[in-house]
Protein backbone atom coordinates (compact mmCIF):
# COMPACT_ATOMS: atom_id res chain seq x y z
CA UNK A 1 0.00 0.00 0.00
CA UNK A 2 1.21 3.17 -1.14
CA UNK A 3 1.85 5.91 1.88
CA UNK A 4 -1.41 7.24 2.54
CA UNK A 5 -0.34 10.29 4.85
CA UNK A 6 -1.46 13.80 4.61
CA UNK A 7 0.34 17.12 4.54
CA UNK A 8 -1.05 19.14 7.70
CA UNK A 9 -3.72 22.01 6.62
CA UNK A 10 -1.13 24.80 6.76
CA UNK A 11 0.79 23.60 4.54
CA UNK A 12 -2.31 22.64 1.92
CA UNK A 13 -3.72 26.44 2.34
CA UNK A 14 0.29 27.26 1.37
CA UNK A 15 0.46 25.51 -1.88
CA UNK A 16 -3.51 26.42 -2.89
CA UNK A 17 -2.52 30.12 -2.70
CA UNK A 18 0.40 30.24 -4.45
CA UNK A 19 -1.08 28.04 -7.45
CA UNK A 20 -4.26 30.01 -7.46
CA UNK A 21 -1.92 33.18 -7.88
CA UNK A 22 -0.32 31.67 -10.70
CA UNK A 23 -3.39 30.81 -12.37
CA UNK A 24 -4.70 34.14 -12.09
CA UNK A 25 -1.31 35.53 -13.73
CA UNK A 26 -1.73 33.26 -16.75
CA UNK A 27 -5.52 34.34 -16.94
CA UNK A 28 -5.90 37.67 -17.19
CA UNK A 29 -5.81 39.14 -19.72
CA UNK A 30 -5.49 35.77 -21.93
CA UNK A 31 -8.37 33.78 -20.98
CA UNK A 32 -11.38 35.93 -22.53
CA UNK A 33 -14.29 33.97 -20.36
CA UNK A 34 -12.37 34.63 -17.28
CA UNK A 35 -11.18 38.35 -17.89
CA UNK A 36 -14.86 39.20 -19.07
CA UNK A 37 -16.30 37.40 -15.82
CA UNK A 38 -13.76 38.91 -13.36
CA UNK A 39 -14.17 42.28 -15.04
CA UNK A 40 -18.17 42.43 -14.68
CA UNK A 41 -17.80 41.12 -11.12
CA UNK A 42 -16.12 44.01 -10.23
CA UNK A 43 -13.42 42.19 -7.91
CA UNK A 44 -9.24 42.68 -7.94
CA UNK A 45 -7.54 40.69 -10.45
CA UNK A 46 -5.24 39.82 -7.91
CA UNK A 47 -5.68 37.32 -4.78
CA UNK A 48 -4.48 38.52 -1.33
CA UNK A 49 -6.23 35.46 0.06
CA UNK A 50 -8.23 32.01 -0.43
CA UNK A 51 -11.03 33.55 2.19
CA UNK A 52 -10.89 36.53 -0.41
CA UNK A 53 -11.42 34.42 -3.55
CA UNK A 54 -13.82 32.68 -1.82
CA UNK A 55 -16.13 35.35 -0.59
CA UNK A 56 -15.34 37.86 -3.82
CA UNK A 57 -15.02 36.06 -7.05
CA UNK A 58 -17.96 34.48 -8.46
CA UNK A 59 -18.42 30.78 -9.24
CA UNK A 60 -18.32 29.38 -12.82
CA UNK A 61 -21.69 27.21 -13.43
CA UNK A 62 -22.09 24.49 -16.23
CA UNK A 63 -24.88 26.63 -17.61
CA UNK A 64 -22.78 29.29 -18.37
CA UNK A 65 -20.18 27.51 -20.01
CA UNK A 66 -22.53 25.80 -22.22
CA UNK A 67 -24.17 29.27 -23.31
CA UNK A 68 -20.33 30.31 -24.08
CA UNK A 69 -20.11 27.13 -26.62
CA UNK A 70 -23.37 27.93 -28.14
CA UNK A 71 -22.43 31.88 -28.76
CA UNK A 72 -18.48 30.93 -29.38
CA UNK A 73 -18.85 27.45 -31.45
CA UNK A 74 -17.57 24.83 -31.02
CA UNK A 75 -15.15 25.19 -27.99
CA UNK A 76 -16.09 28.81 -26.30
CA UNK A 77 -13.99 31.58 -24.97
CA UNK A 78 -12.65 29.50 -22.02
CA UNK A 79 -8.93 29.31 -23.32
CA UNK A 80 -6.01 30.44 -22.14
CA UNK A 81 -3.87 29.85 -25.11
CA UNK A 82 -4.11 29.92 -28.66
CA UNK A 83 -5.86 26.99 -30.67
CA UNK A 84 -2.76 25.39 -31.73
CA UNK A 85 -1.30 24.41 -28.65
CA UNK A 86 -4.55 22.56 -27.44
CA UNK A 87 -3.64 18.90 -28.79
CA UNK A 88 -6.41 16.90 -26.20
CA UNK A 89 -9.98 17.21 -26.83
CA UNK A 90 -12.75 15.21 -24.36
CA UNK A 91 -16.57 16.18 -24.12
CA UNK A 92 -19.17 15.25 -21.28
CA UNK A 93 -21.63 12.65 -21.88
CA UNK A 94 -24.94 15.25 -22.44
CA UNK A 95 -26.58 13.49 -20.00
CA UNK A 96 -28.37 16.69 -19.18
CA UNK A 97 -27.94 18.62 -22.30
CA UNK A 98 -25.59 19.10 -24.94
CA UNK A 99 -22.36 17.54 -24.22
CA UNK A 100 -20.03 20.29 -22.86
CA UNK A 101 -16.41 20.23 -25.28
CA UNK A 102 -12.75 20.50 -23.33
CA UNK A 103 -9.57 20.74 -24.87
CA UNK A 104 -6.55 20.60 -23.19
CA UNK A 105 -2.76 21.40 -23.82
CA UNK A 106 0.28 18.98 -22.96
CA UNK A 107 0.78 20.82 -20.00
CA UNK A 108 -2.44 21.11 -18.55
CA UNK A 109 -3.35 17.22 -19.50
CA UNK A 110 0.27 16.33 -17.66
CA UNK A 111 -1.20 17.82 -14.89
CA UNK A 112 -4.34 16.44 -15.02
CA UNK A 113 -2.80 12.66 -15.25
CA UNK A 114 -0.98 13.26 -12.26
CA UNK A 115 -3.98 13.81 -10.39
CA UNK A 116 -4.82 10.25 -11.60
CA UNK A 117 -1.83 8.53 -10.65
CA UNK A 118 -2.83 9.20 -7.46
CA UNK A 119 -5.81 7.35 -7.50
CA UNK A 120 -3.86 4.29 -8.46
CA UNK A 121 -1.36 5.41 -5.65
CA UNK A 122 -4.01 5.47 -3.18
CA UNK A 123 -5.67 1.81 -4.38
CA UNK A 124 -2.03 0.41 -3.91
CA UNK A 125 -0.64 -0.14 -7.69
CA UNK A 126 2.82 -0.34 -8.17
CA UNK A 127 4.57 -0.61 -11.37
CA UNK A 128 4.16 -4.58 -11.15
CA UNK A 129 0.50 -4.34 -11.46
CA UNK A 130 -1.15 -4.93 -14.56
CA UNK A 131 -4.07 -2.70 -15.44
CA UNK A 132 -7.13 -3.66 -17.64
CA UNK A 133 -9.67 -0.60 -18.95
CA UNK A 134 -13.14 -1.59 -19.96
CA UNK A 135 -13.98 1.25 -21.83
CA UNK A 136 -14.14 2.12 -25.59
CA UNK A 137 -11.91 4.64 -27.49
CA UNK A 138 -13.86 7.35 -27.26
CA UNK A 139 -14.17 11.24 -26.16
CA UNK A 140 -14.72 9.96 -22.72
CA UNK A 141 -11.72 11.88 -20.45
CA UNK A 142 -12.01 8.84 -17.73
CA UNK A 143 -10.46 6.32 -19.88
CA UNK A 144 -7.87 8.60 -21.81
CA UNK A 145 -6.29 9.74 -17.82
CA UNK A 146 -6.49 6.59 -16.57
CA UNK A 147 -4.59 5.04 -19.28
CA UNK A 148 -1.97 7.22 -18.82
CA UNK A 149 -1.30 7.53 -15.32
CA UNK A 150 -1.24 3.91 -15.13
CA UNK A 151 1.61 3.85 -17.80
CA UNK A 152 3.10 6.66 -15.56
CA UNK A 153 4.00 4.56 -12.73
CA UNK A 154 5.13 2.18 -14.79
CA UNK A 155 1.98 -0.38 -14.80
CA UNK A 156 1.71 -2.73 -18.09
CA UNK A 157 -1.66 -0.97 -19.75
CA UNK A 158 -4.18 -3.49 -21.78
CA UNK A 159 -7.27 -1.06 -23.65
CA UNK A 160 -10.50 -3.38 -23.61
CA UNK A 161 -12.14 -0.93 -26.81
CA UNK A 162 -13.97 -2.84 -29.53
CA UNK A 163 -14.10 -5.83 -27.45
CA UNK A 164 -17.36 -7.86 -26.55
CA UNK A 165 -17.42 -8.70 -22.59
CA UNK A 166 -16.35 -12.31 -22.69
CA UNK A 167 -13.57 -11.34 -25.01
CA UNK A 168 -12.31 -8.80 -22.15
CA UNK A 169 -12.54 -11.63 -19.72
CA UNK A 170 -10.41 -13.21 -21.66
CA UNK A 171 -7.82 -10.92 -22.59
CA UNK A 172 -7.53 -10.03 -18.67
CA UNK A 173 -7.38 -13.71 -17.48
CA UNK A 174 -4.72 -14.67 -20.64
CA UNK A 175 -3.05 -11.49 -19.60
CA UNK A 176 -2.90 -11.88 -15.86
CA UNK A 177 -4.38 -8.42 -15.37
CA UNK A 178 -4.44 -7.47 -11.45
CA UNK A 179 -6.51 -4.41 -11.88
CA UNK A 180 -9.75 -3.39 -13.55
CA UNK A 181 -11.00 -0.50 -14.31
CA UNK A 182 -14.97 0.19 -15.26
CA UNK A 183 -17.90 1.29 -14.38
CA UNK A 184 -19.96 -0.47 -10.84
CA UNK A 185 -22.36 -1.88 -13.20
CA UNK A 186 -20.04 -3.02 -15.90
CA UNK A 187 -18.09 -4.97 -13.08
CA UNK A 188 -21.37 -6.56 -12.71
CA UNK A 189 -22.10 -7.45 -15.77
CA UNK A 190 -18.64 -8.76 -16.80
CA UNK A 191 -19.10 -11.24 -13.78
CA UNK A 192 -22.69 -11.94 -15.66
CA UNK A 193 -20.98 -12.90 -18.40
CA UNK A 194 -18.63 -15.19 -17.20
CA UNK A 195 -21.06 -17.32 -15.60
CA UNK A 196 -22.62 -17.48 -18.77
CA UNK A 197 -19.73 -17.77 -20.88
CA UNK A 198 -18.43 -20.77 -17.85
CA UNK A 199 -15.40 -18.27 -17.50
CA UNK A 200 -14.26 -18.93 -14.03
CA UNK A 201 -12.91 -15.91 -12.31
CA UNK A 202 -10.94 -17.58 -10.55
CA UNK A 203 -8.60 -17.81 -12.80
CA UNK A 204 -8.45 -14.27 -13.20
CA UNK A 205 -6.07 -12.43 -11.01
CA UNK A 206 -7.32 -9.09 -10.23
CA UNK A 207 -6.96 -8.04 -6.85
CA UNK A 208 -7.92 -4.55 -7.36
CA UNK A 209 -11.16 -2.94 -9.24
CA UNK A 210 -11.58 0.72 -9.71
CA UNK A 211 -14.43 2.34 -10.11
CA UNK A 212 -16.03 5.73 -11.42
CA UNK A 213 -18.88 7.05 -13.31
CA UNK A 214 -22.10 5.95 -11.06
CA UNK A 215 -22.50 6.02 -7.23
CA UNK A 216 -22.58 2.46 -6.48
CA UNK A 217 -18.61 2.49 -5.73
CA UNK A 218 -19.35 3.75 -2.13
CA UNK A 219 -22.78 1.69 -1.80
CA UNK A 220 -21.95 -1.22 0.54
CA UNK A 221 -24.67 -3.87 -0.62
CA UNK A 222 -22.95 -3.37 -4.30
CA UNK A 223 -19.60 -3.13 -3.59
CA UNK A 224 -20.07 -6.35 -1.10
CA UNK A 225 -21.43 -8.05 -4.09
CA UNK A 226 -18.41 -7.37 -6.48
CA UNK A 227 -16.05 -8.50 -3.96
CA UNK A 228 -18.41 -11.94 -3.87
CA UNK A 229 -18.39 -12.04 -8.02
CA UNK A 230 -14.60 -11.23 -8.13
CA UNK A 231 -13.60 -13.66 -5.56
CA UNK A 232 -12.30 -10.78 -2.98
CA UNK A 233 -11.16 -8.21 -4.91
CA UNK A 234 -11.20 -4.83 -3.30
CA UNK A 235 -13.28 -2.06 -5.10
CA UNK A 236 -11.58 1.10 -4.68
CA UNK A 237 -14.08 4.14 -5.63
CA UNK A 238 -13.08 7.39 -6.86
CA UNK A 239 -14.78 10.45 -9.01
CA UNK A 240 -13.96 12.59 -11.65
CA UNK A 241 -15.34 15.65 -14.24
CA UNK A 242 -14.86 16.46 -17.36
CA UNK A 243 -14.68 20.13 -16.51
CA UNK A 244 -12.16 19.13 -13.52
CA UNK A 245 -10.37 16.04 -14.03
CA UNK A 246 -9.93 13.61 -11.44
CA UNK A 247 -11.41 14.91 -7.82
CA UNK A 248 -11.50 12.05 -5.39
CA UNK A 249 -10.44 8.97 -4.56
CA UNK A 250 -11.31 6.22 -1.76
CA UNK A 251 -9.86 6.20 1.90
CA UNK A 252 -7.11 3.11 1.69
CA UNK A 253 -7.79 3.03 5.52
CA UNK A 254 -11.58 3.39 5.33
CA UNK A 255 -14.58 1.94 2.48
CA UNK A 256 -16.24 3.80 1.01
CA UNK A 257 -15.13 7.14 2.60
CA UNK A 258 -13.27 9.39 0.13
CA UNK A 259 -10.40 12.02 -0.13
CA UNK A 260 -10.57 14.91 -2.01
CA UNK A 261 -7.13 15.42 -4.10
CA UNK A 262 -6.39 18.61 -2.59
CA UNK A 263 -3.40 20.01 -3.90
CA UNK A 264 -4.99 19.82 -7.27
CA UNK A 265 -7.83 22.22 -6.01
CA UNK A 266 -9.08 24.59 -3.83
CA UNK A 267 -12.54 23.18 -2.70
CA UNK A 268 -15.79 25.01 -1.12
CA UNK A 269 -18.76 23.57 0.32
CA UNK A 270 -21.78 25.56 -0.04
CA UNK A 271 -25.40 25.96 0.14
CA UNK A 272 -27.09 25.78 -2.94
CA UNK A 273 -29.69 28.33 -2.55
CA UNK A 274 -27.54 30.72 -1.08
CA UNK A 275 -23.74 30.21 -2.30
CA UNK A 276 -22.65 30.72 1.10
CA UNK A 277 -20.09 28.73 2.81
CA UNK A 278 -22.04 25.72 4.72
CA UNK A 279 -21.27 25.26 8.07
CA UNK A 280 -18.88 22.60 9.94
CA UNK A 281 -21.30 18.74 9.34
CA UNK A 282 -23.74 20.69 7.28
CA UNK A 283 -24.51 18.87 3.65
CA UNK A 284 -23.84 21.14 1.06
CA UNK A 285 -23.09 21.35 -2.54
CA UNK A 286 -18.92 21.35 -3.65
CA UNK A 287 -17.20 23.61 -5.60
CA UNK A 288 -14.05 23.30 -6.86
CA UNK A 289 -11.39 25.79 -8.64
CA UNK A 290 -8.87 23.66 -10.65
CA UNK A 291 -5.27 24.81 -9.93
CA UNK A 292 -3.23 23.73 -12.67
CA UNK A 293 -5.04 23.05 -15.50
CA UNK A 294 -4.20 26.51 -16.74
CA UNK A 295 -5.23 25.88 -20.53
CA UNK A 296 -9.06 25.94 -19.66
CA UNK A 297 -10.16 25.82 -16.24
């Protein structure tokens, strides 16, 4: 298990500032959403504080960016940089609307795969591990970051796109894939499928199955079940955005509790009806400012 300590607050609040500063610097005046909405919101381009930048600038809503795309087809005013140093592009899945389009430059997506290695830090992969991903190739960011931050600690990287279910099984078992990444559901139904297909999973040797997309990661009666269907393989739950890259990933001391990634962001918890900070126990909805994904945050 990789070390799961933490750095002590002080030094988190440390490290938050002096990215948030930076990001600010690269911003304004390059980033035309940003300098418009900072500019009509009347606050100082500059941050003295993160209690300052939380009670003075304004929050950036999905809503908003998706107007932007409509009036500024097809990618919107949100970047930093010129169009020919973007070379990633990703888009939600439009589950409530039209799909919301990211790009991304090298140095932005870097960042943004670091954030991802450690969620496979956190779950305990090493470079001996070999990692399995159930998804297709397609514009879905999940895959594309966890691809890569597995092959950035060194892990052996097998793509399951354009394969049926029982030909995954396969491929992991024949492989001798220890980790599997999906959806909760898919997990399920790839353990469907090898009862069907008499594929005894057994023979499979993951130890390890990640999981994203839908809630059922941190459900206990689901992720019980997986752990019955995969013979005892831990399910290690995390979450993730489009708009944000990875954001959490599971306690390695506690199920089903997660960790925010915090030196990648500066996070708020708020109420929803009034934007206000929530207080200490009190639910509340979570904002996040990205820190170093400076090409379009």
């Amino acid at each position: 298990m990789a070390d799961d300590s933490f750095p002590a607050r002080p030094a988190i609040a440390a490290s938050q500032l002096i990215q948030l500063r930076r990001l600010f610097t690269a911003l304004l005046p390059a980033n035309p959403f940003y300098t418009k909405k900072i500019s009509q919101a009347g606050v100082p381009a500059a941050v003295a504080s993160l209690r300052e930048f939380s009670e003075k600038f304004p929050f950036t809503t999905k809503q908003e960016i998706d107007q932007d795309q409509r009036t500024h087809p097809p990618y919107g005013t949100n970047l930093t940089f010129p169009l020919d140093r973007y070379t990633r592009f990703h888009q939600t899945s439009g589950t409530t609307g039209a799909p919301l389009r990211w790009l991304d430059t090298p140095e932005s997506w870097s960042w943004m795969v670091e954030s991802w290695t450690e969620v496979f830090r956190a779950a305990g992969a090493t470079a001996s591990d070999r990692v399995f991903l159930a998804f297709s190739f397609g514009p879905f960011i999940g895959f594309w970051l966890a691809f890569e931050a597995a092959q950035r600690i060194g892990c052996l990287c097998i793509p399951g796109g354009g394969l049926s279910s029982a030909a995954r099984l396969r491929v992991m078992i024949d492989n001798g894939a220890t980790i599997l990444c999906c959806t909760p559901t898919y997990a399920l139904r790839l353990a469907e499928v090898a009862a069907e297909e008499k594929i005894d999973l057994r023979a499979a040797h993951v130890k390890t199955i990640i999981v994203a997309g839908e809630p059922g990661g941190s459900i206990p009666a689901l992720r019980t079940r997986l752990q019955e269907l995969w013979h005892g393989a831990r399910v290690f739950d995390h979450h993730g955005m489009t708009e944000t890259g990875p954001v959490t990933h599971e306690c390695p001391r506690q199920s089903g509790m997660l960790h925010l990634i915090e030196p990648a962001y500066f996070a708020e918890v708020v109420e929803p009806a009034s934007g206000k900070p929530a207080a200490f126990g009190q639910i509340g909805e979570l904002v996040l400012t990205t820190l170093g994904r400076v090409g379009s945050p």
